[in-house]
Structure formats: C-alpha cells, structure tokens
PDB file of N, CA and C in Angstrom:
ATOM      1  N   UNK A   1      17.150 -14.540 -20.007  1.00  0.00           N
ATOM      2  CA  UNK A   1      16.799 -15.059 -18.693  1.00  0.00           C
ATOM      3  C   UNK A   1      17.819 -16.126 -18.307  1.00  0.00           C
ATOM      4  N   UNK A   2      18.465 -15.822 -17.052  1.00  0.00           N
ATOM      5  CA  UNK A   2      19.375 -16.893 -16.712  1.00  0.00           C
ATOM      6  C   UNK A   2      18.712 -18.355 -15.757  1.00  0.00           C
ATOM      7  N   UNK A   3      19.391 -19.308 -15.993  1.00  0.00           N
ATOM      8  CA  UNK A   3      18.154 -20.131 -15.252  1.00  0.00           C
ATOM      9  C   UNK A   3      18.522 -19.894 -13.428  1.00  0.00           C
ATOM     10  N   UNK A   4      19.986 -19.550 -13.392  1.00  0.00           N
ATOM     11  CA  UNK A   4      19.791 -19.370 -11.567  1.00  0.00           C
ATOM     12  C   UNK A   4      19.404 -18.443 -11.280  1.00  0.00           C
ATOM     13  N   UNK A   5      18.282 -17.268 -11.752  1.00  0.00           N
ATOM     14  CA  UNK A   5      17.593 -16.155 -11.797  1.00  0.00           C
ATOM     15  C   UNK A   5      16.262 -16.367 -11.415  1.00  0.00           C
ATOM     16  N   UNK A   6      15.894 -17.595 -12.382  1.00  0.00           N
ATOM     17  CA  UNK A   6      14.359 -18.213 -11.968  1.00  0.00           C
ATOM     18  C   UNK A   6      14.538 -19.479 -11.691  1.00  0.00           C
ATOM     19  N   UNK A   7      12.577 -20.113 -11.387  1.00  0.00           N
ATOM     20  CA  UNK A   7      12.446 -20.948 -11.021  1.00  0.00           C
ATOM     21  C   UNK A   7      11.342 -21.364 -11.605  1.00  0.00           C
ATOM     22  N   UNK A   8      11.115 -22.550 -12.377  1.00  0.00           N
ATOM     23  CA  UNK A   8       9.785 -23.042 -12.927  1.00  0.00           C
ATOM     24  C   UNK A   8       9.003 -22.874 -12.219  1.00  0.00           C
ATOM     25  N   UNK A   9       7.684 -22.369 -12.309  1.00  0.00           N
ATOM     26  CA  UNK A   9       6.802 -22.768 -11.196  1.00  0.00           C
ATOM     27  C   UNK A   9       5.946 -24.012 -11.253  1.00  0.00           C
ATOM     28  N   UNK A  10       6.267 -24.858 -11.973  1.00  0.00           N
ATOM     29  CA  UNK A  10       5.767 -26.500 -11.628  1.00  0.00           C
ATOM     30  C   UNK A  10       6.742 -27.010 -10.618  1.00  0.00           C
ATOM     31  N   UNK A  11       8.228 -26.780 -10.791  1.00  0.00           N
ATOM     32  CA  UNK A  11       8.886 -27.291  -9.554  1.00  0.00           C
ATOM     33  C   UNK A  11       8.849 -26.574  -8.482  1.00  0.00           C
ATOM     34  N   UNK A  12       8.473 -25.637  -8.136  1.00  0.00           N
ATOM     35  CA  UNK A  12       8.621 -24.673  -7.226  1.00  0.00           C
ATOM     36  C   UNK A  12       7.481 -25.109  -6.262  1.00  0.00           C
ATOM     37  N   UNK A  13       5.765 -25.480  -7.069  1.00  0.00           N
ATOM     38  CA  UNK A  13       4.886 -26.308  -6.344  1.00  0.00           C
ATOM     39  C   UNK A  13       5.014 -27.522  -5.708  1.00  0.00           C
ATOM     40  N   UNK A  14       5.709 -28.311  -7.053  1.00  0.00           N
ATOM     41  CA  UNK A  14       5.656 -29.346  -6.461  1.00  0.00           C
ATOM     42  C   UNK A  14       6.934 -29.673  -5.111  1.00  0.00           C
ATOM     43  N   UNK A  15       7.957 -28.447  -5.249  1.00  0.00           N
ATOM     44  CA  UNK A  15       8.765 -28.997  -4.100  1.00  0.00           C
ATOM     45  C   UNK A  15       8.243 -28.339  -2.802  1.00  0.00           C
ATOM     46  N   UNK A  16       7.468 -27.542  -2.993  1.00  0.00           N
ATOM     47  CA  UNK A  16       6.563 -27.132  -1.837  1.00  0.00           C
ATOM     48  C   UNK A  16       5.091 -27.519  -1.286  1.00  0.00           C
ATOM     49  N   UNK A  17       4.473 -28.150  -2.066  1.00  0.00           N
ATOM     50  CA  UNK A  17       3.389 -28.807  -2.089  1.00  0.00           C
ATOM     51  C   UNK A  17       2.122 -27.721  -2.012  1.00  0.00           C
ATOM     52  N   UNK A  18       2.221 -26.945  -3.238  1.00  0.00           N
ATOM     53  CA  UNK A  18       1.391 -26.218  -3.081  1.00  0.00           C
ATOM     54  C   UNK A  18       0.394 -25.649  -4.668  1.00  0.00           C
ATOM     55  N   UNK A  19      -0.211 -25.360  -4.968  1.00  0.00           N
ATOM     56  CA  UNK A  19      -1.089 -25.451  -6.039  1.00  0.00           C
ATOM     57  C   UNK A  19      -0.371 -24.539  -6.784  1.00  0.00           C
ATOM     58  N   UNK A  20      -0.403 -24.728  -8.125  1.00  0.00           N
ATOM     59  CA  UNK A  20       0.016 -23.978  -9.373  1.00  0.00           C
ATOM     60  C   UNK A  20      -1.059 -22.809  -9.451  1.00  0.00           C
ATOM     61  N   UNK A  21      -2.390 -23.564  -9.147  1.00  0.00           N
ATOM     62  CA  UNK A  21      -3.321 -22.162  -9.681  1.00  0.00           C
ATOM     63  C   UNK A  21      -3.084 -21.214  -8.259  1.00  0.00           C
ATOM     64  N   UNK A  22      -2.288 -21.357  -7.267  1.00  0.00           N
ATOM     65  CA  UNK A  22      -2.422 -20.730  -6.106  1.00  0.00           C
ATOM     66  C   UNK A  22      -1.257 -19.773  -6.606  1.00  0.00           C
ATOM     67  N   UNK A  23      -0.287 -19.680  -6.815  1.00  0.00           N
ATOM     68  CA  UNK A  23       0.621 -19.196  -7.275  1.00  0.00           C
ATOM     69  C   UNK A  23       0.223 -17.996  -8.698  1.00  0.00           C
ATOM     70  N   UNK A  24      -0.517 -18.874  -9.653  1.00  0.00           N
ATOM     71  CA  UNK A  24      -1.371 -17.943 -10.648  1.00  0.00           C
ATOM     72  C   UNK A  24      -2.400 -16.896 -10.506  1.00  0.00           C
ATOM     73  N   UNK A  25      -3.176 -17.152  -9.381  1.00  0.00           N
ATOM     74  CA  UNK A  25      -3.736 -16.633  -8.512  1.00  0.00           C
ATOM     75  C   UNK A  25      -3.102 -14.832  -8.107  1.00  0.00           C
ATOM     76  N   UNK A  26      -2.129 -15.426  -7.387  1.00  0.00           N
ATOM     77  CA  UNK A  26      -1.458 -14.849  -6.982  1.00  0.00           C
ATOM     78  C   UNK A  26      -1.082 -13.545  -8.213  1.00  0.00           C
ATOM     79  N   UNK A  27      -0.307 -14.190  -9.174  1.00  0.00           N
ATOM     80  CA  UNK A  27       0.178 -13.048 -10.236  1.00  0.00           C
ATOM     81  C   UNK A  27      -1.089 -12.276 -10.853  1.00  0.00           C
ATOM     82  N   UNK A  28      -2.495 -13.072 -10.923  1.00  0.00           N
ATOM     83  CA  UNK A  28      -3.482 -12.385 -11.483  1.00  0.00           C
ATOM     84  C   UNK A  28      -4.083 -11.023 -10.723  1.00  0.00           C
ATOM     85  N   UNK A  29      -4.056 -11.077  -9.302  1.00  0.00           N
ATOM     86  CA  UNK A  29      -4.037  -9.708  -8.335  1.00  0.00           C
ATOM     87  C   UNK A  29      -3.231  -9.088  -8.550  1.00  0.00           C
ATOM     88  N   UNK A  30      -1.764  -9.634  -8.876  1.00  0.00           N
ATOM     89  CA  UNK A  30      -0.717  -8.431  -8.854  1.00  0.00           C
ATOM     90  C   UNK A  30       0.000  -8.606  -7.771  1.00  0.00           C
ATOM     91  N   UNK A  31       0.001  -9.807  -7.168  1.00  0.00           N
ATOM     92  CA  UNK A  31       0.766  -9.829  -5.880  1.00  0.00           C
ATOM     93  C   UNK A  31       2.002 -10.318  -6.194  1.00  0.00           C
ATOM     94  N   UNK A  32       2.331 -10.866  -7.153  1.00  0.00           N
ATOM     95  CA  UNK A  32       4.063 -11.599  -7.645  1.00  0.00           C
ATOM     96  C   UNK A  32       3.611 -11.700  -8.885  1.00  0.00           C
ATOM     97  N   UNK A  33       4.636 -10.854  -9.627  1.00  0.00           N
ATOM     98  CA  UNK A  33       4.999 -11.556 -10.990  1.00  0.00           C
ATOM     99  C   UNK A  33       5.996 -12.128 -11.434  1.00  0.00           C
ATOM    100  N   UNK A  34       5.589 -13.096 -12.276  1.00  0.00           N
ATOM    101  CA  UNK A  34       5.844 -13.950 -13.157  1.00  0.00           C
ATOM    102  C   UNK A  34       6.331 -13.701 -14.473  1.00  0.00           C
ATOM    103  N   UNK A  35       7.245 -14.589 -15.059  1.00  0.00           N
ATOM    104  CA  UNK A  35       8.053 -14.692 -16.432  1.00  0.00           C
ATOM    105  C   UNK A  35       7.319 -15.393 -17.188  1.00  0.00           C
ATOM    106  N   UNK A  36       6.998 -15.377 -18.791  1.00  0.00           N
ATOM    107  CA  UNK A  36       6.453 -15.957 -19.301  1.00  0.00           C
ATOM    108  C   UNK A  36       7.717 -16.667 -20.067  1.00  0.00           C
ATOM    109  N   UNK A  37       8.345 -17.936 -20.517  1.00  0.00           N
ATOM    110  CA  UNK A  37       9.216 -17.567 -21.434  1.00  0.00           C
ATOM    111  C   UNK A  37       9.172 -19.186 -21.535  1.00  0.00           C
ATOM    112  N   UNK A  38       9.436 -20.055 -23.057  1.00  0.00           N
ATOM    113  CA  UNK A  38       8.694 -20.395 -23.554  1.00  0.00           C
ATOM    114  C   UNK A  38       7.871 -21.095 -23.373  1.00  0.00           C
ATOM    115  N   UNK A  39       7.372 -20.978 -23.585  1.00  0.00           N
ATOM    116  CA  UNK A  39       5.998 -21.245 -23.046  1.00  0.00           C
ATOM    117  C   UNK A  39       5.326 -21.640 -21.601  1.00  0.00           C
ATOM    118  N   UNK A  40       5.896 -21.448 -20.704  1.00  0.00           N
ATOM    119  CA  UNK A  40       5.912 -21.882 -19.672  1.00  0.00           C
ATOM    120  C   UNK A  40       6.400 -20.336 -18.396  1.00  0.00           C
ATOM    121  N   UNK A  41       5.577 -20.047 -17.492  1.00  0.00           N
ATOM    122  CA  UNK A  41       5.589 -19.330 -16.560  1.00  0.00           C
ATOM    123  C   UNK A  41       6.733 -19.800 -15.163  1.00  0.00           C
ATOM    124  N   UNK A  42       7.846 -18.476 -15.244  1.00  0.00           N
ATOM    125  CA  UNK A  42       8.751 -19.006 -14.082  1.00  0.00           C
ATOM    126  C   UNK A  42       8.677 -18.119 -13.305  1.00  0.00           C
ATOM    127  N   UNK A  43       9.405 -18.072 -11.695  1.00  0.00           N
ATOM    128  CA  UNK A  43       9.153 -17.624 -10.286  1.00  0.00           C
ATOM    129  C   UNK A  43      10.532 -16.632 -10.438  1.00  0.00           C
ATOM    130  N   UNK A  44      11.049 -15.464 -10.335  1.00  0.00           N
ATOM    131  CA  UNK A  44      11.770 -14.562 -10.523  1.00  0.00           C
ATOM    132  C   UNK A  44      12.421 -15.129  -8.828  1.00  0.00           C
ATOM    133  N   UNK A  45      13.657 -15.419  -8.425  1.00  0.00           N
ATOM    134  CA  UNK A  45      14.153 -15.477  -7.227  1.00  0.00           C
ATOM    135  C   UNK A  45      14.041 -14.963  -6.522  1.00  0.00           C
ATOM    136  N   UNK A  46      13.486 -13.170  -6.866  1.00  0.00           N
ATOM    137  CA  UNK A  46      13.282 -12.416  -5.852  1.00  0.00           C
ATOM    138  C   UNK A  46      12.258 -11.923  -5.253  1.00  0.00           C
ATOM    139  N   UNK A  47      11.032 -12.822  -6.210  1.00  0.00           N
ATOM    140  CA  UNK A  47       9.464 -13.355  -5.707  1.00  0.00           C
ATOM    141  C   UNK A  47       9.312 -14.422  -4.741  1.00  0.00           C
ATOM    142  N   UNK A  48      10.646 -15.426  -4.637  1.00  0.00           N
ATOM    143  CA  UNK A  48       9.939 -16.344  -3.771  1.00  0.00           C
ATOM    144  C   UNK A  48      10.033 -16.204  -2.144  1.00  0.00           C
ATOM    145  N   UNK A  49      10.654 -15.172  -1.836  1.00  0.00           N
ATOM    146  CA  UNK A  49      10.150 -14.628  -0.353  1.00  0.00           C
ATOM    147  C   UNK A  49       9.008 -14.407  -0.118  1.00  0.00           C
ATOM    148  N   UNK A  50       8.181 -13.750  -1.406  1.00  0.00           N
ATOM    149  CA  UNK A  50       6.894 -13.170  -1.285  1.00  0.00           C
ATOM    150  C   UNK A  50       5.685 -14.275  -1.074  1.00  0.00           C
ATOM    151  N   UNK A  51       6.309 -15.144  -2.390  1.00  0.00           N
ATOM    152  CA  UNK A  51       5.409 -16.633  -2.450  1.00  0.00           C
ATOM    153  C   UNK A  51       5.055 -17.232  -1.094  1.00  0.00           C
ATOM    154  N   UNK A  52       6.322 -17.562  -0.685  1.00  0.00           N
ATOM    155  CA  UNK A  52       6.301 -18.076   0.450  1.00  0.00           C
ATOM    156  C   UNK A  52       4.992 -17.327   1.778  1.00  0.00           C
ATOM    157  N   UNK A  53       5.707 -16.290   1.780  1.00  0.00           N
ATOM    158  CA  UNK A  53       4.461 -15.468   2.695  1.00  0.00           C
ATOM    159  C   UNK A  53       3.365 -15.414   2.588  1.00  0.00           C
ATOM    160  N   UNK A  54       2.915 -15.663   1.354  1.00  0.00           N
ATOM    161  CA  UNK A  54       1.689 -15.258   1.014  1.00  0.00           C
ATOM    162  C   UNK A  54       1.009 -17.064   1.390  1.00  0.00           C
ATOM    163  N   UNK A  55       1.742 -17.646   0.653  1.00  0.00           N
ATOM    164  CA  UNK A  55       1.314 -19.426   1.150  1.00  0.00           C
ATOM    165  C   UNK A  55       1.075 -19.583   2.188  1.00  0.00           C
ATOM    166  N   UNK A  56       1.704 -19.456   3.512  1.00  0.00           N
ATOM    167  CA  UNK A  56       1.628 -19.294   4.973  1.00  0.00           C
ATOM    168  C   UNK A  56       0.572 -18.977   4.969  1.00  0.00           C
ATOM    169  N   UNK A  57      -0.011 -17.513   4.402  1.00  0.00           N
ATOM    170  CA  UNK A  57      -0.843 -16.712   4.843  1.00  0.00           C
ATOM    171  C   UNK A  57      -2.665 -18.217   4.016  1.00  0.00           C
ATOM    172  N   UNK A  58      -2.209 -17.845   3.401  1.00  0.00           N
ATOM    173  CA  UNK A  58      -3.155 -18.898   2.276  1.00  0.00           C
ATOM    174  C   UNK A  58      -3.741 -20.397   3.188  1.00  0.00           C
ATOM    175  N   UNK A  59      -2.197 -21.445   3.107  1.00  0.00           N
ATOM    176  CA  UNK A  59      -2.359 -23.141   3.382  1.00  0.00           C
ATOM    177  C   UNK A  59      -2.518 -22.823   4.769  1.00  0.00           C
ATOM    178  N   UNK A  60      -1.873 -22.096   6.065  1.00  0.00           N
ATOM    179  CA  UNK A  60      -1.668 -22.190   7.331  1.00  0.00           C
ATOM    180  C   UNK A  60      -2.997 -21.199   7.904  1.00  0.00           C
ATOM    181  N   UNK A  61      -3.073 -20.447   7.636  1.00  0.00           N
ATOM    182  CA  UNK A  61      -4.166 -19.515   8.652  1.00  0.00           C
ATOM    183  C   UNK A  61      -5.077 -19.475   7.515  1.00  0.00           C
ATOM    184  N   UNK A  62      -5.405 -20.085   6.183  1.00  0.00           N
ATOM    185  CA  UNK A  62      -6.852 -20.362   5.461  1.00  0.00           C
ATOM    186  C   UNK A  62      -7.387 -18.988   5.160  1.00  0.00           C
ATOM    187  N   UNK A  63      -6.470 -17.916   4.639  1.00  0.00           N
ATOM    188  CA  UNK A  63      -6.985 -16.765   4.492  1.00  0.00           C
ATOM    189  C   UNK A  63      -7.084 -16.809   2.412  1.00  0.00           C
ATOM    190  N   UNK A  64      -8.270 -16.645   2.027  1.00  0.00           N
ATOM    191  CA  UNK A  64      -8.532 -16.572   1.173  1.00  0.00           C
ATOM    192  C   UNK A  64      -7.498 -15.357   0.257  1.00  0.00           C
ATOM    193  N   UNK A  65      -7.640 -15.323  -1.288  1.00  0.00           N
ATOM    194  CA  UNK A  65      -6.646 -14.529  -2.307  1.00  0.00           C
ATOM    195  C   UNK A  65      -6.942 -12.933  -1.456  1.00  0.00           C
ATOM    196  N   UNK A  66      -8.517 -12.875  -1.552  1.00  0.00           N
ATOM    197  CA  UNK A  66      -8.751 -11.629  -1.346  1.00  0.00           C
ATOM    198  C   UNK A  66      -8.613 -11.115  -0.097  1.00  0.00           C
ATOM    199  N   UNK A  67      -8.498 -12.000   0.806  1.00  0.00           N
ATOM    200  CA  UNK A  67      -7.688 -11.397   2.059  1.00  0.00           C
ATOM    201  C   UNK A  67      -6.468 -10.872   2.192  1.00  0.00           C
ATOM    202  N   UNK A  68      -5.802 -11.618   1.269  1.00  0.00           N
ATOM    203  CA  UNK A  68      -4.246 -11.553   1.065  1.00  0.00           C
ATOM    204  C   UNK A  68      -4.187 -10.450   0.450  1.00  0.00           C
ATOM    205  N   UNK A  69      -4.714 -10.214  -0.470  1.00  0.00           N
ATOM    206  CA  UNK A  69      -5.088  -9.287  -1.312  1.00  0.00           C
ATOM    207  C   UNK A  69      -5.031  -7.552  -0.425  1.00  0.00           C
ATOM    208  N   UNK A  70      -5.663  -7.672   0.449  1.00  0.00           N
ATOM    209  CA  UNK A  70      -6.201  -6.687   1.465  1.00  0.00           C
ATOM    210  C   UNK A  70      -5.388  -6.594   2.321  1.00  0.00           C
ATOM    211  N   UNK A  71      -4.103  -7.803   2.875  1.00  0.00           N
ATOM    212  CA  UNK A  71      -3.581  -7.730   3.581  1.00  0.00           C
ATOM    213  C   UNK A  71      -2.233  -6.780   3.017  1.00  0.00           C
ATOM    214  N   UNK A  72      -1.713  -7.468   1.953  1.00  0.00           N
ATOM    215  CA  UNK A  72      -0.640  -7.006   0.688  1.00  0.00           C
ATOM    216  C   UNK A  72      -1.080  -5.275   0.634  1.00  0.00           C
ATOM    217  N   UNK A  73      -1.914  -5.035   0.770  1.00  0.00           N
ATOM    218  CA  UNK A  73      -2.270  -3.335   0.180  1.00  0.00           C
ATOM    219  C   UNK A  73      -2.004  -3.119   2.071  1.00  0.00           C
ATOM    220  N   UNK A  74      -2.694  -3.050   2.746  1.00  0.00           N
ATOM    221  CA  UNK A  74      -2.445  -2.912   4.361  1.00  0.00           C
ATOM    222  C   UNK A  74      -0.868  -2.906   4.910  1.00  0.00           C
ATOM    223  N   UNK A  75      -0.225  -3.803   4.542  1.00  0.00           N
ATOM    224  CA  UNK A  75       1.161  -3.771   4.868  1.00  0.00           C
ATOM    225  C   UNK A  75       1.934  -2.579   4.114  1.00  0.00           C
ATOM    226  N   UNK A  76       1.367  -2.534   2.706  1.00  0.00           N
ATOM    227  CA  UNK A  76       2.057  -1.663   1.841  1.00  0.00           C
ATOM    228  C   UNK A  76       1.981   0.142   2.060  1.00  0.00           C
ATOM    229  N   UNK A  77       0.932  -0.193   2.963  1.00  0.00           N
ATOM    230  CA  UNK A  77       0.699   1.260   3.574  1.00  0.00           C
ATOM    231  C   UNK A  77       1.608   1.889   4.953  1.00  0.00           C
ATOM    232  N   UNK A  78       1.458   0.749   5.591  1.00  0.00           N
ATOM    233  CA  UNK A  78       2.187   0.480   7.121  1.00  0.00           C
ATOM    234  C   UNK A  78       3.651   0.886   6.325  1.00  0.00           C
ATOM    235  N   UNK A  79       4.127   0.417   5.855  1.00  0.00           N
ATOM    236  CA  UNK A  79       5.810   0.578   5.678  1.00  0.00           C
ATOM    237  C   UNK A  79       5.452   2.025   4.577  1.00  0.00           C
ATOM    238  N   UNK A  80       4.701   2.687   3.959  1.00  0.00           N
ATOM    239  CA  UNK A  80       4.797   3.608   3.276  1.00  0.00           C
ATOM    240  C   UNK A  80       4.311   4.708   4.641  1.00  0.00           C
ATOM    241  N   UNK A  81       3.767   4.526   5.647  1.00  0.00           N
ATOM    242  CA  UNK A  81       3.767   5.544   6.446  1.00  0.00           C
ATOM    243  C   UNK A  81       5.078   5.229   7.890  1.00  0.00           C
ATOM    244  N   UNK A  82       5.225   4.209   7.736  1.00  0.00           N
ATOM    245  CA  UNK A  82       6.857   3.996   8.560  1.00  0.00           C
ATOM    246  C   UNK A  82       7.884   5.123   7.771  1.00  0.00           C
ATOM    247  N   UNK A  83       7.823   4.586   6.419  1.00  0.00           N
ATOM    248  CA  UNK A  83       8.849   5.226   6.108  1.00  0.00           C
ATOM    249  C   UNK A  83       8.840   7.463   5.978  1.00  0.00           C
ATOM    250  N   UNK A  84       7.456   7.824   5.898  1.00  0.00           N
ATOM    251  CA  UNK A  84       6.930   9.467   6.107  1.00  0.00           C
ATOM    252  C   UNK A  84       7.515   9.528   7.243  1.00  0.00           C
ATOM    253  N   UNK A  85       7.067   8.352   8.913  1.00  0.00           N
ATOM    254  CA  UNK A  85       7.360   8.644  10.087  1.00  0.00           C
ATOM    255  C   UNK A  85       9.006   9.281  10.133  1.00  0.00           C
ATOM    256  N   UNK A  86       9.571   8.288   9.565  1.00  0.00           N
ATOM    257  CA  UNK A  86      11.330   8.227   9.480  1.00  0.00           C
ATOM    258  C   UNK A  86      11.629   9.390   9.002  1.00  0.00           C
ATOM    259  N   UNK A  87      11.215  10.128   7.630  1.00  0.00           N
ATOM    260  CA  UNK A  87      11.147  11.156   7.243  1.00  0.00           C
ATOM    261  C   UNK A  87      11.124  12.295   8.117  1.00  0.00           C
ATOM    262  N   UNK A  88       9.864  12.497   8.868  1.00  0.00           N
ATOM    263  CA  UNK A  88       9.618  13.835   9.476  1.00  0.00           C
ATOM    264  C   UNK A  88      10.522  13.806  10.799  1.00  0.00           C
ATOM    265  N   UNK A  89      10.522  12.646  11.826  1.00  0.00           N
ATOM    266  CA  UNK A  89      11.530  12.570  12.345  1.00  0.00           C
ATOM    267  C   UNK A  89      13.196  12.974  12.160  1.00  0.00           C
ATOM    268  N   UNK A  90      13.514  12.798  10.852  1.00  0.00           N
ATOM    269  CA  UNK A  90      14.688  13.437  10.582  1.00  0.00           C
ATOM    270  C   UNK A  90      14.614  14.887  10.077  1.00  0.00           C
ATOM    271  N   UNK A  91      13.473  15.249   9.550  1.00  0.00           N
ATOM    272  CA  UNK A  91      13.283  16.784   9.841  1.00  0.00           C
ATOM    273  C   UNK A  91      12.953  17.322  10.868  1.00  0.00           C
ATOM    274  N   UNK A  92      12.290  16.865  12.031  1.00  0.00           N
ATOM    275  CA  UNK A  92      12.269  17.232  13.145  1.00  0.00           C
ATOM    276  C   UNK A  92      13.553  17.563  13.889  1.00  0.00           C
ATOM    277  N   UNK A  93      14.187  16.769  14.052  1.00  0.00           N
ATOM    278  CA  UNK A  93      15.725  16.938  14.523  1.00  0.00           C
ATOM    279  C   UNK A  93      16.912  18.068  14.185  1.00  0.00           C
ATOM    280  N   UNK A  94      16.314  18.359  12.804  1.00  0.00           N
ATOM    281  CA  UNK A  94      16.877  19.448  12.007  1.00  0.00           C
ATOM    282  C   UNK A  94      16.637  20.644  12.803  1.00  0.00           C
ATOM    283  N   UNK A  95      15.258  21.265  12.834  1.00  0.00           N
ATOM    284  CA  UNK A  95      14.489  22.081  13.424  1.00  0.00           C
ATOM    285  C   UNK A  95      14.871  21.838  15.081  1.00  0.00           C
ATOM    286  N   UNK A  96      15.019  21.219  15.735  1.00  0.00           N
ATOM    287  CA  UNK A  96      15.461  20.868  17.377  1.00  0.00           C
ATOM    288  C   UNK A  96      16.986  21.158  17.222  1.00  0.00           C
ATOM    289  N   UNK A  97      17.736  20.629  16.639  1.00  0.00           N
ATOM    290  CA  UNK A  97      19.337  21.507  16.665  1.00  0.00           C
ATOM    291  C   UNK A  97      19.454  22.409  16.372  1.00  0.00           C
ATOM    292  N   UNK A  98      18.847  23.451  15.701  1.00  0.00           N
ATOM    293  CA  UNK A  98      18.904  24.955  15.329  1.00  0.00           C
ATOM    294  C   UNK A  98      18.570  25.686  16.412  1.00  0.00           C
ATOM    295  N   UNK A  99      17.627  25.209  17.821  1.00  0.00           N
ATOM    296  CA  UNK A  99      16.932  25.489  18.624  1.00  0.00           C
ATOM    297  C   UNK A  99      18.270  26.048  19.924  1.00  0.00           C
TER     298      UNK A  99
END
C-alpha cells in the first residue's frame, strides 16, 4: 500500500468534520471500501469522491444510511439502464443504415 494511494480515515474525518462511525457505516452496507492495514482502516483515493457524496447526502439533506443505501442501489440502476439505452441505440442505427 502506497501512502499517496490512501488516506487514514481519522484524518480524512477530522479534516472534514465528519464522524468516523459515519464513514464505517458506510463500508458496513457496502457503499465504500476500506483498507485494513495495520491496524488501522484507510480511505482508498478513489473512494473519496464517493465519501464525499454520500456525506452531502447524510450531514446536508439528513438522509439516513438506509436511504443512502436505497439511493446507491437506485442510481446504480439508472446508469445500468443508461448504459442498455446506449447499447440498443447503437444497434438500432445498425439496422436503420442497412435500410
């Protein structure tokens, strides 16, 4: 593990002002994971876009884990049927130039 790879997540709270168990929280749904390494749990760099969003969603509009929770699966659908849309659309086009 390189350290400009991660990020402790005690500093990561405290430079954001936001709860450790909120963040733990978080990895226990499955919404960001986390490094265990020694002994101490760090923020993968390419989780803390996610963190962030999900905090917003959390400290600013007061939406509980399990909302987030619900929201995280909801979005994950939206861009998994964006991306079918994109799909058939480019087979559509196939089928319309042969025409």
């Amino acid at each position: 593990m390189q350290p400009e790879e991660v990020i402790l997540v005690e500093d990561y709270c405290l430079n954001y002002a936001i709860e450790e168990t909120f963040v733990f929280s978080l990895e226990e749904y499955g919404l960001v994971e986390l490094v265990d390494a020694d002994d101490r749990k760090w923020i993968p760099l390419h989780q803390l876009q996610v963190i962030e969003k999900f905090s917003h969603l959390y400290y600013e509009l007061d939406i509980n884990i399990d909302g987030i929770d619900a929201i995280s699966h909801l979005l994950r659908k939206v861009e998994s049927m964006q991306e079918e849309i994109r799909l058939l659309k480019s087979r559509l086009r196939v089928y319309e130039e042969r025409s």
